[in-house]
Protein backbone atom coordinates (compact mmCIF):
# COMPACT_ATOMS: atom_id res chain seq x y z
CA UNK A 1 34.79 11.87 -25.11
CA UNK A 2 36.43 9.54 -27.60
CA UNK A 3 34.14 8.30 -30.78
CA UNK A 4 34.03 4.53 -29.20
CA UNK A 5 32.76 5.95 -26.12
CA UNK A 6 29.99 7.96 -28.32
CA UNK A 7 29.30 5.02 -29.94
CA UNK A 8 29.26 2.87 -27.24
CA UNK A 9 27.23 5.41 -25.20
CA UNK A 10 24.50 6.15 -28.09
CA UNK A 11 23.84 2.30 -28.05
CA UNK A 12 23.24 1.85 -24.47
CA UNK A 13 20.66 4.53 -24.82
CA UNK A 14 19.31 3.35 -28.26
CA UNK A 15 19.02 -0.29 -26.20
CA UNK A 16 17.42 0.86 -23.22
CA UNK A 17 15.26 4.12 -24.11
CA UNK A 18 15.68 7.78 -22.61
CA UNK A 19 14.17 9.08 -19.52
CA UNK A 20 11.48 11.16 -19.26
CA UNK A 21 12.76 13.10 -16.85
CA UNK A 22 15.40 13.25 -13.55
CA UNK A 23 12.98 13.35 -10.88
CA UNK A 24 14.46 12.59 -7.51
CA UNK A 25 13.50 9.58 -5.42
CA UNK A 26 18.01 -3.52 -6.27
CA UNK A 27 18.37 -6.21 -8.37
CA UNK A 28 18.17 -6.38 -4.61
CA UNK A 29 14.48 -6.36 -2.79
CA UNK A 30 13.66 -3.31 -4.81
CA UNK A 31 14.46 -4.62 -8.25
CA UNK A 32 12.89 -7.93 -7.62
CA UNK A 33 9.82 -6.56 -6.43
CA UNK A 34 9.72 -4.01 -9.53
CA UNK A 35 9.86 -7.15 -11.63
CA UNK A 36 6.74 -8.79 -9.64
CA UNK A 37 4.93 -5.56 -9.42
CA UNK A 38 5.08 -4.89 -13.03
CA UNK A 39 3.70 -8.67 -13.76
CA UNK A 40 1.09 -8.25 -11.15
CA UNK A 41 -0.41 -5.21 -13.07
CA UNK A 42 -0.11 -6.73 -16.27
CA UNK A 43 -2.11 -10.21 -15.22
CA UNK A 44 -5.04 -8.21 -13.91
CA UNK A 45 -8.29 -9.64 -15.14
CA UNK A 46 -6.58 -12.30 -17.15
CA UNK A 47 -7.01 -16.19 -16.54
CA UNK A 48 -2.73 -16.35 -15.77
CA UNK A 49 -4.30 -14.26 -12.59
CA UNK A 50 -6.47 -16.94 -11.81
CA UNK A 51 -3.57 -19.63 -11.67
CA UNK A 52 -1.29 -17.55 -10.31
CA UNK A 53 -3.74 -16.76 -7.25
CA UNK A 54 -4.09 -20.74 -6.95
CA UNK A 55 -0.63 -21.37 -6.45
CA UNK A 56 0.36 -17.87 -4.01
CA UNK A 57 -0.98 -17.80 -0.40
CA UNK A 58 -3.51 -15.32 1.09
CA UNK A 59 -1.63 -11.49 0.97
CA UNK A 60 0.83 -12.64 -1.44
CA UNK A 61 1.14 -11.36 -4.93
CA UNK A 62 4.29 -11.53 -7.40
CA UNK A 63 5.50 -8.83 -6.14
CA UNK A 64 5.59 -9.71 -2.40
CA UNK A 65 6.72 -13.29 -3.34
CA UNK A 66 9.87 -12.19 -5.82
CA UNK A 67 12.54 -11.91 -3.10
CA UNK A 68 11.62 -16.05 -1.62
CA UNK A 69 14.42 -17.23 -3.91
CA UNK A 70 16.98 -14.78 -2.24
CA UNK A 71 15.75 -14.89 1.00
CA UNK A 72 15.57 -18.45 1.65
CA UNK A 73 19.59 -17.89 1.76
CA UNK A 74 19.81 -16.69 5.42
CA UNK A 75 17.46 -15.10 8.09
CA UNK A 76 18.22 -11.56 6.78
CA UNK A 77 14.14 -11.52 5.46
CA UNK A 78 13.01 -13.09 9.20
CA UNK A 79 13.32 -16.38 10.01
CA UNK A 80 13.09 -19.46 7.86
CA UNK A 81 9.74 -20.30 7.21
CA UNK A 82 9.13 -24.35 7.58
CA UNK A 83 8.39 -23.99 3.58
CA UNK A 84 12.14 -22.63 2.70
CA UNK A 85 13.83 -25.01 5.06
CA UNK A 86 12.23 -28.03 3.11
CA UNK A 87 13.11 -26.18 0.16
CA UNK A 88 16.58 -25.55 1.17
CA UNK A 89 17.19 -29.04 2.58
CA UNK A 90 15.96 -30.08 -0.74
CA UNK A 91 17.99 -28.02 -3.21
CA UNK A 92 21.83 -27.96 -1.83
CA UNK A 93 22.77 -26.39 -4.85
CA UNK A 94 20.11 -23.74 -4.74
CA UNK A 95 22.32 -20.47 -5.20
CA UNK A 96 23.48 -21.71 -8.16
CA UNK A 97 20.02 -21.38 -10.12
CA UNK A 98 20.20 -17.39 -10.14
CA UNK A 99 22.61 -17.08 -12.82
CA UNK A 100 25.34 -18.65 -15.86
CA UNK A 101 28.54 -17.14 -16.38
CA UNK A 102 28.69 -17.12 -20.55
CA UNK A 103 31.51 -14.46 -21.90
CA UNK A 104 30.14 -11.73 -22.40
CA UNK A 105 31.48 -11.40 -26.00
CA UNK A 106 29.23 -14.06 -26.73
CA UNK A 107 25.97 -13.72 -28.87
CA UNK A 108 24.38 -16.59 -27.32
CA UNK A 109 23.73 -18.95 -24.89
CA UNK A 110 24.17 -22.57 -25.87
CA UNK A 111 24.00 -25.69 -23.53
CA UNK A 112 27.16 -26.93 -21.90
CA UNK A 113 29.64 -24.06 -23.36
CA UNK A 114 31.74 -22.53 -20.88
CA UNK A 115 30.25 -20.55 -17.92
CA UNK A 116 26.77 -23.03 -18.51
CA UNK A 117 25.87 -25.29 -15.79
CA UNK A 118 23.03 -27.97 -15.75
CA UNK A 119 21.38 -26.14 -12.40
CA UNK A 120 22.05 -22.24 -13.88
CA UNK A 121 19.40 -20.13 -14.85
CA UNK A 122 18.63 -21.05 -17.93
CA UNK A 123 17.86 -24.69 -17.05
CA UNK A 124 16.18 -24.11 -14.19
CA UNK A 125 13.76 -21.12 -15.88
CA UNK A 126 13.26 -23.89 -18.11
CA UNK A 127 12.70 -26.79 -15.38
CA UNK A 128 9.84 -24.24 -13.85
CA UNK A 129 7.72 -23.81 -16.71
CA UNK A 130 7.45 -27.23 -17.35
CA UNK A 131 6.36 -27.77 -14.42
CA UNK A 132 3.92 -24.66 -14.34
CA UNK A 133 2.92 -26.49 -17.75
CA UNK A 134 1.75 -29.66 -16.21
CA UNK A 135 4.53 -31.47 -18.44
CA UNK A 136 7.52 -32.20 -16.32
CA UNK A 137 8.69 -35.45 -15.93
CA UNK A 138 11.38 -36.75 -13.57
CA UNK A 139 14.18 -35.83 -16.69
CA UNK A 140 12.92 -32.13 -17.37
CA UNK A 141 12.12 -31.85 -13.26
CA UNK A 142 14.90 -33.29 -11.57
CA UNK A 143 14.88 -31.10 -8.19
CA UNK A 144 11.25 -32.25 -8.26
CA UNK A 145 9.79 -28.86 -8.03
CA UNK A 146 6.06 -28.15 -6.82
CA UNK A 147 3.90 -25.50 -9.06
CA UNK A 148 3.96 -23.74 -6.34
CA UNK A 149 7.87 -23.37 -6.01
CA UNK A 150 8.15 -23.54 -9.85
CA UNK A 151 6.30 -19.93 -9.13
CA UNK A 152 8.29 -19.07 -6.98
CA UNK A 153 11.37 -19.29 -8.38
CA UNK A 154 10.80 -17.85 -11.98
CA UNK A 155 9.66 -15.11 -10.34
CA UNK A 156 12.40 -14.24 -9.05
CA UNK A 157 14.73 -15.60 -12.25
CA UNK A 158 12.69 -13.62 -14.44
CA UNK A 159 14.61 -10.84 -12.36
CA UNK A 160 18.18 -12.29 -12.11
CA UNK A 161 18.05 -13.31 -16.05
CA UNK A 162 17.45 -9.61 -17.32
CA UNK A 163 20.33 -8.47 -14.87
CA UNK A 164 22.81 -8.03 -17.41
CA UNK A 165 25.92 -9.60 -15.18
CA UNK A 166 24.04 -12.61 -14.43
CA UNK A 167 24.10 -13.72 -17.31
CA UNK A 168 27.28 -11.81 -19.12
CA UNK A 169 30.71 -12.88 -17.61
CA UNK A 170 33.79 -11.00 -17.47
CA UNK A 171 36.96 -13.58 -17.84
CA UNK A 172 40.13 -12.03 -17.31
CA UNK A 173 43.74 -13.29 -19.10
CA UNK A 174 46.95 -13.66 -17.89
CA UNK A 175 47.56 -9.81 -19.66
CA UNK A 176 44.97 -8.20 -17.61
CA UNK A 177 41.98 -8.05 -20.68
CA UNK A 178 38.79 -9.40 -20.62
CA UNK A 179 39.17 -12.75 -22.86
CA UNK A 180 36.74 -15.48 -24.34
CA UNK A 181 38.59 -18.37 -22.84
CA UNK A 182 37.90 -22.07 -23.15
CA UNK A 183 37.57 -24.40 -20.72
CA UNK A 184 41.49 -25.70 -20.74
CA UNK A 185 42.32 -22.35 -20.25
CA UNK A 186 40.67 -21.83 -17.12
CA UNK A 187 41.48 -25.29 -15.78
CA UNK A 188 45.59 -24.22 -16.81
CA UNK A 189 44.88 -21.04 -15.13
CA UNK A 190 45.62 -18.89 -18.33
CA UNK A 191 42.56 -16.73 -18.22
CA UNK A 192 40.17 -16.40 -14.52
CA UNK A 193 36.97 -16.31 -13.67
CA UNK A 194 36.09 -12.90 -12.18
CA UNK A 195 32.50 -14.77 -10.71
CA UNK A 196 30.28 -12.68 -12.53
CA UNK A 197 31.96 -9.34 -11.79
CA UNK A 198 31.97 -10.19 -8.05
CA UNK A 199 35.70 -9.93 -8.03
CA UNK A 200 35.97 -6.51 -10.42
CA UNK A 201 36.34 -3.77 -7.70
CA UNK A 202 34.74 -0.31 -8.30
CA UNK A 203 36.21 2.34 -6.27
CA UNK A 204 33.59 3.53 -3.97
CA UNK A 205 34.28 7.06 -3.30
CA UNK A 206 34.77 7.86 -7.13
CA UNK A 207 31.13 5.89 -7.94
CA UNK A 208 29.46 7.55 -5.18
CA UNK A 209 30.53 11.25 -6.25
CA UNK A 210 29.53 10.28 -10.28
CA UNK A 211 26.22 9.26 -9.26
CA UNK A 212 25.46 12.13 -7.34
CA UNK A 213 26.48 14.31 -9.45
CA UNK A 214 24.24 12.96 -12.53
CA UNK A 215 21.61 11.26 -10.26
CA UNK A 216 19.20 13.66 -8.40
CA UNK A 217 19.17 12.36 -5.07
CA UNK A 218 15.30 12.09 -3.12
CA UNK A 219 14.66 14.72 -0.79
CA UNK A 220 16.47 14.47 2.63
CA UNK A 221 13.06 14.45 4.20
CA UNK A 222 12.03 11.25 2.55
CA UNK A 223 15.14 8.78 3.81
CA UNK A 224 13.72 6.35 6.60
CA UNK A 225 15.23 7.39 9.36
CA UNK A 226 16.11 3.99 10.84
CA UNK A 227 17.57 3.24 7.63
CA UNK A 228 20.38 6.37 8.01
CA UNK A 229 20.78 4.78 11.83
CA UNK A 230 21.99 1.70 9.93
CA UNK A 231 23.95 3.59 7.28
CA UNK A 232 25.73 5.53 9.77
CA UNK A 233 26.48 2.58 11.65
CA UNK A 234 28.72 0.08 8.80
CA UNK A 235 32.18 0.77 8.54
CA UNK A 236 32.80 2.70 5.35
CA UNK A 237 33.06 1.06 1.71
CA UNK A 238 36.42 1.66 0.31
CA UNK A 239 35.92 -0.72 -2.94
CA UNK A 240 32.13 -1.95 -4.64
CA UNK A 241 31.83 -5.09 -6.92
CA UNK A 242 31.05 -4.61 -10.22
CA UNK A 243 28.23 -7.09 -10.27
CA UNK A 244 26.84 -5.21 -6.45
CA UNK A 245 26.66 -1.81 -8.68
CA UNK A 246 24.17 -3.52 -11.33
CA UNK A 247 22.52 -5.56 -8.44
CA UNK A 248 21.56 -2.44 -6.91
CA UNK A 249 22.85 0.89 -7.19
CA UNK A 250 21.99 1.20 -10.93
CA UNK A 251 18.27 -0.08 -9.23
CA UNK A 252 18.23 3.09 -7.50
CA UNK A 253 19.36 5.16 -10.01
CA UNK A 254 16.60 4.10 -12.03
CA UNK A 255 13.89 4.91 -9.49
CA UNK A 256 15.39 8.43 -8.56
CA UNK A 257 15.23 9.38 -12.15
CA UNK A 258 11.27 8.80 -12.21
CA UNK A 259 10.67 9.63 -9.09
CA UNK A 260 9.59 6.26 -7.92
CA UNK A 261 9.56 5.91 -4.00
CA UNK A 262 8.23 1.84 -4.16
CA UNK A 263 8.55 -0.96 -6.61
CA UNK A 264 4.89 -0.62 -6.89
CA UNK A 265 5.25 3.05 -8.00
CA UNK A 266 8.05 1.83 -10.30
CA UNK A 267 5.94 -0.63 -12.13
CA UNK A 268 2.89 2.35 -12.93
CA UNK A 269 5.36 4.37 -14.12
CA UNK A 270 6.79 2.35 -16.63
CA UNK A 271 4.08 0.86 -17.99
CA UNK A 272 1.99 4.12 -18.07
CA UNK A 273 4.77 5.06 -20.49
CA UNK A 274 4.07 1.83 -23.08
CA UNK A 275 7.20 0.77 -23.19
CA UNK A 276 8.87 -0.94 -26.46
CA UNK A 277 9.19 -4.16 -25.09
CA UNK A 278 10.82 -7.44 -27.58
CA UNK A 279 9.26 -10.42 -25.99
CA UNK A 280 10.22 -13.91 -26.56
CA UNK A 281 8.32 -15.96 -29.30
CA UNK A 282 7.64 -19.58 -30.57
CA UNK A 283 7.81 -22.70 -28.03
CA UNK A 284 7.99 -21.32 -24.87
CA UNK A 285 10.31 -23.94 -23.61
CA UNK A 286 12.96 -22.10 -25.60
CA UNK A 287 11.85 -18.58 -24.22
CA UNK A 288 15.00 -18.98 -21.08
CA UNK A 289 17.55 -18.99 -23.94
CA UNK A 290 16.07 -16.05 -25.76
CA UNK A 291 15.81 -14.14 -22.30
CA UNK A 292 19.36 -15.08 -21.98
CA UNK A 293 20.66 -13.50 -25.45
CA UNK A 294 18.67 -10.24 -24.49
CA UNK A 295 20.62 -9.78 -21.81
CA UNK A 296 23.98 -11.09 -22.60
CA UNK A 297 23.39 -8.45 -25.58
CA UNK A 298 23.02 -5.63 -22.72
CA UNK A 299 26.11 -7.09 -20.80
CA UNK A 300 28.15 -6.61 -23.87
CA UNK A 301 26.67 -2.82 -23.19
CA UNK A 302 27.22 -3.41 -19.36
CA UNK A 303 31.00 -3.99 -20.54
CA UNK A 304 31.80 -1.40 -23.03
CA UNK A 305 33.51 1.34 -21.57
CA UNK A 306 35.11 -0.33 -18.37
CA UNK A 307 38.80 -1.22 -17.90
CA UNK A 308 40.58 -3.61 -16.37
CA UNK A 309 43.33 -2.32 -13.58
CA UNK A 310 45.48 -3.87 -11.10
CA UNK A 311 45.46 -7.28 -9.72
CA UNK A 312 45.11 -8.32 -5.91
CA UNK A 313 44.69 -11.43 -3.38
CA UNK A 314 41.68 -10.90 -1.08
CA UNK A 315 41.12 -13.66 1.87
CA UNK A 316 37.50 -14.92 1.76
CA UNK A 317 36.09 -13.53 5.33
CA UNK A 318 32.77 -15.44 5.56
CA UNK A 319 32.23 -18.20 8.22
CA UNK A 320 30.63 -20.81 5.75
CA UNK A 321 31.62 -22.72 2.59
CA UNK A 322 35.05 -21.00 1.34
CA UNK A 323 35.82 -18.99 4.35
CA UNK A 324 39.57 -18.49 4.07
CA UNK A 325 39.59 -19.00 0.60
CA UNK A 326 42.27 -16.41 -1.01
CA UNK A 327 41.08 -15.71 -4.52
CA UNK A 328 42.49 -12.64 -7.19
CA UNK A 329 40.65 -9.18 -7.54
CA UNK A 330 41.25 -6.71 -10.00
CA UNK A 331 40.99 -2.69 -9.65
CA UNK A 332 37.67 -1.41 -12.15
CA UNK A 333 37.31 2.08 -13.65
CA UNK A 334 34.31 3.27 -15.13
CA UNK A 335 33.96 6.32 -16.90
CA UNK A 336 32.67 9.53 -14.89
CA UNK A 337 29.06 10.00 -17.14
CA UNK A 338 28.58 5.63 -16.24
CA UNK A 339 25.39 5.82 -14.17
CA UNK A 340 22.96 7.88 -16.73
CA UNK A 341 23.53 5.07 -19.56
CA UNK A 342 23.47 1.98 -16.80
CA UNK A 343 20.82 3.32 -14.68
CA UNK A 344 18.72 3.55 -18.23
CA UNK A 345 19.78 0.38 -19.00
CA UNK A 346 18.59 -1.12 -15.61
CA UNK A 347 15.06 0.66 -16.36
CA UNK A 348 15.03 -1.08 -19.52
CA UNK A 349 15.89 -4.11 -17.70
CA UNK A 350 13.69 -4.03 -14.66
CA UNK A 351 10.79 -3.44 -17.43
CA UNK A 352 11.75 -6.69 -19.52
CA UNK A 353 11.99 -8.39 -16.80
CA UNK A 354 8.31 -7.48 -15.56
CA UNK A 355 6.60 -7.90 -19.15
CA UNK A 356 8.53 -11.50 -19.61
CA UNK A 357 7.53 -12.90 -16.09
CA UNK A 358 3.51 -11.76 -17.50
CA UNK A 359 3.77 -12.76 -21.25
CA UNK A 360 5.56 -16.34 -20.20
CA UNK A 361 2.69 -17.08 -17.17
CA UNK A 362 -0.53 -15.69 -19.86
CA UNK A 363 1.53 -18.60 -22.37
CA UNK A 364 1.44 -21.12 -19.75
CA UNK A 365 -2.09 -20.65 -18.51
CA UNK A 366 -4.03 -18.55 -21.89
């Protein structure tokens, strides 16, 4: 192991704290629910609780509720509820609240630099707890969210914004290296937009063999078997996205190694261990864009030790918006040891996430 990849390597696990141990059992359903469950426990008995039980419906908690901003995407939760369609019908430009696209080189986020947008996550974090605050106006709410949506969806951003690649961008030059470009360079088409590692391919067969190697899979007895009907069913993965690896394998690294078997379980264990958690301070308007550095600090992490490898044309297959579209991928490689400092990392994560969704609602309602 080189000294940069020591270095990089002993700061990753500085960042995100060891594990206890590698006990067998993302941000899909899992690591959005983590997020809520974690907040959940944390509000018991204080008057955030109160509010927060105002605003959710009967059987709902922030943990059951943290997937709505996802899920009001497609049908792949159930069907539509009469609440997401008005939501959806309402917000056209919906999918682009869950993340920005700043350089990942960057130290911070700063309005309308490159990779911001008005609707990203920062603004709209922002948008919802002005609204939770009983101070929004038609200026600071312009999608003219309820309380009860402005729940809803920082919920689930409190999630997305402490997933390292959705917030951290990797922009790749003409030369094949990640670059800091400007905004003439990308409209030249001198440096690309690799759409928040969506379009940096991991090779599947390689990740899968690393992770089980260093991961302790659960017990055989404990997979649902419906869920190994379903496995065995796709067609196999040759390639994984970059960003799909922190969305959710690196989520289920981090439960196998405490032996967490729910989100529910995940959230006990982490706060039975008192984390070190660095919460946001001063006006809490401003809290979005400190959540924001956090993470773009862990992206930089996220980053490291990954390089850059050959370039391809892939044809968009989807039947929607951009089907047909041909766009550029680029070949990924990760070192072998990746998953124990990423899946720490997401642990880290998943925890920030949870005590930042609590701290920011107990500010709101004290």
């Amino acid at each position: 192991m080189s000294y940069l990849t020591k270095k990089h390597l002993a700061l990753m696990l500085a960042l995100s704290g060891a594990f206890a141990s590698f006990n067998a059992q993302a941000w899909g359903n899992d690591g959005h629910r983590a997020v809520g469950a974690i907040a959940d426990q944390l509000l018991k008995g204080s008057n955030a609780e109160q509010h927060v039980r105002a605003l959710l419906q009967p059987g709902e908690s922030l943990e059951k509720v943290a997937t709505w901003a996802d899920c009001v995407k497609g049908t792949y939760c159930g069907p539509q509820t009469d609440e997401m369609v008005a939501y959806v019908a309402a917000n056209p430009k919906h999918g682009e609240y869950h993340y920005t696209d700043v350089p990942f080189q960057l130290p911070h986020y700063h309005d309308h630099d490159v990779g911001t947008a008005d609707d990203d996550i920062v603004q709209t974090a922002k948008q919802c707890i002005a609204v939770l605050q009983g101070k929004a106006d038609a200026a600071s709410n312009p999608h003219r969210f309820t309380p009860r949506q402005a729940l809803l969806i920082l919920t689930h951003l409190a999630g997305d914004i402490a997933q390292p690649l959705h917030v951290g961008a990797g922009f790749v030059g003409k030369d094949g290296k990640f670059v800091v470009p400007t905004q003439a360079q990308l409209d030249a088409g001198e440096a690309f937009d690799a759409r928040g590692g969506n379009n940096l391919l991991l090779d599947e067969a390689k990740l899968t063999a690393s992770g089980n190697k260093l991961i302790p899979a659960a017990a055989q007895e404990d997979a649902s078997p419906a869920a190994a009907t379903v496995a065995a069913q796709r067609a196999p993965q040759t390639t994984r996205p970059f960003h799909s690896y922190w969305d959710t394998t690196v989520v289920n690294y981090a439960f196998r190694r405490i032996g967490a078997r729910t989100p529910a379980q995940f959230a006990s264990l982490v706060i039975a261990d008192k984390p070190a958690v660095a919460l946001a301070t001063g006006d809490v308007a401003s809290w979005p864009y400190q959540w924001a550095d956090q993470s773009l600090a862990m992206a930089k992490v996220a980053y490291a030790d990954v390089t850059v490898g050959a370039a391809s044309r892939q044809t968009a297959k989807s039947t929607g918006q951009g089907a047909g579209e041909t766009y550029t991928v680029w070949a990924l490689a990760m070192p072998d040891y990746y998953p124990v400092p990423s899946s720490a990392i997401a642990r880290q994560q998943l925890t920030q996430g949870g005590y930042q969704l609590a701290a920011v609602l107990k500010a709101i309602w004290p």
